[in-house]
Protein backbone atom coordinates (compact mmCIF):
# COMPACT_ATOMS: atom_id res chain seq x y z
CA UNK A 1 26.26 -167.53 33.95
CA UNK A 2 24.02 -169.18 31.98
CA UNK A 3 20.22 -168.89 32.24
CA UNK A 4 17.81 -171.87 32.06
CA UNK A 5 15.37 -170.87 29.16
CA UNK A 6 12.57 -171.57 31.00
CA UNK A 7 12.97 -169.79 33.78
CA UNK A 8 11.91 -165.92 33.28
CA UNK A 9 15.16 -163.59 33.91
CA UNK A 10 15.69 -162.33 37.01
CA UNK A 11 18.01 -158.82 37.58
CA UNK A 12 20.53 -159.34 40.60
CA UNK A 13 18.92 -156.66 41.96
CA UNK A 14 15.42 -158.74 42.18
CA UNK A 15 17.14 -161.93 43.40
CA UNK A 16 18.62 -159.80 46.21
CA UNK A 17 15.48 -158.21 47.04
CA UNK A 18 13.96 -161.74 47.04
CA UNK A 19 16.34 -163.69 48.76
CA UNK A 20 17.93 -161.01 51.35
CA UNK A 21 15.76 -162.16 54.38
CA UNK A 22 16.83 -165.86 54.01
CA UNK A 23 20.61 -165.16 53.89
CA UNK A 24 20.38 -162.93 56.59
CA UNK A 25 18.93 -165.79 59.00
CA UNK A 26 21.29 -168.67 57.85
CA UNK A 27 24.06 -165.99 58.28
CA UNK A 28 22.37 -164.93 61.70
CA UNK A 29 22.28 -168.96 62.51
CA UNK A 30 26.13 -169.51 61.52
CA UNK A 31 27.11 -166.34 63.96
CA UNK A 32 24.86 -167.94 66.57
CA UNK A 33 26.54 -171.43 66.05
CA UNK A 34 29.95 -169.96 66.39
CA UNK A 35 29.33 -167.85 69.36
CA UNK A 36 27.73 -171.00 71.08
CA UNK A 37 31.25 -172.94 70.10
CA UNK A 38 33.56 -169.77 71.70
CA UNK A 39 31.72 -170.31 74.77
CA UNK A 40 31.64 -174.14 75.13
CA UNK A 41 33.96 -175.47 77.18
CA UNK A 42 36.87 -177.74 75.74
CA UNK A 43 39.17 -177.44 72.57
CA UNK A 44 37.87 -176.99 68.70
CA UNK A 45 41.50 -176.61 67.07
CA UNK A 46 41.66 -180.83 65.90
CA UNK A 47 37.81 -180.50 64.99
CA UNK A 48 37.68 -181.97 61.05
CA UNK A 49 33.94 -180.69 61.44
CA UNK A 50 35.23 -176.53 62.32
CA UNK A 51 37.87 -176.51 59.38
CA UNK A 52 35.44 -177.68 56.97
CA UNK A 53 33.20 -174.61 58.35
CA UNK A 54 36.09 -172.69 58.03
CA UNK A 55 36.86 -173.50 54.54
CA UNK A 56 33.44 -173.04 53.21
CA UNK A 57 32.79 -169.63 54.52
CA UNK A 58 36.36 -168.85 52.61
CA UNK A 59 34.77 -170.09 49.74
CA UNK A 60 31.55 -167.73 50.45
CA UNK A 61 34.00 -164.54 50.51
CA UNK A 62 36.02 -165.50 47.31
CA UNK A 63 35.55 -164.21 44.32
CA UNK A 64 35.33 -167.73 41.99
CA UNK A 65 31.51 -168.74 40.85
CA UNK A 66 29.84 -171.73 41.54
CA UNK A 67 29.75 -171.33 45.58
CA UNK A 68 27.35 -173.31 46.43
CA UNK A 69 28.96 -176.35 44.10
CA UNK A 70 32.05 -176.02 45.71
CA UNK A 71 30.83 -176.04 49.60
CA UNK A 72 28.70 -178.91 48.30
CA UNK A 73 31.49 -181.13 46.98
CA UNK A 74 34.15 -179.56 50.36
CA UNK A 75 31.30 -180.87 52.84
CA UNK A 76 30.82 -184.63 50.68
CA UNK A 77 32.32 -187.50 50.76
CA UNK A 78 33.92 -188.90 48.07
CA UNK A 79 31.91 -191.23 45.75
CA UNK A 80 32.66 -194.79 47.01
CA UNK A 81 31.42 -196.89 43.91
CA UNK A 82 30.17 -199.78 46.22
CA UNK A 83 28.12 -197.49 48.37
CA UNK A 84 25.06 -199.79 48.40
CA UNK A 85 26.92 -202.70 49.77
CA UNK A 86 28.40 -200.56 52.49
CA UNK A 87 25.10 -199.18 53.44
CA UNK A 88 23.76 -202.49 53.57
CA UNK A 89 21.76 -201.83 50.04
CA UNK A 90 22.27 -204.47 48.00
């Protein structure tokens, strides 16, 4: 992985110790959002919204690089050249 040159270097061991706290909580928020949906009433299996959950927390336990690209681009839409005139943006 390449390392911007302006940036000082950072072990993995620092970025963990740094950035533990925050993971924890969006992980602790996720559980929390899941439990929530077990206990809601009604079905989740035809949900497009769950299975792109689904998908990106398969990408968080895989072992390729560049998670956080990849959720990006799984949770996008797909680049519609004539956005602007669609949105109303001429």
């Amino acid at each position: 992985m390449s390392q911007d040159p302006k940036l000082p270097a950072r072990s993995a061991e620092k970025v963990l110790s740094e950035e533990f706290f925050i993971a924890r909580s969006k992980i602790l928020d996720l559980a929390a959002t899941l439990d929530r949906l077990e206990r809601a009433d009604g079905s989740l299996e035809a949900l497009h919204q769950l299975k792109l959950l689904e998908q990106g927390m398969e990408i968080l336990l895989d072992d390729q690089s560049d998670k956080a690209k990849r959720v990006q681009l799984l949770m996008s839409r797909p680049y519609d050249p004539d956005w602007r005139k669609n949105y109303g943006l001429h």
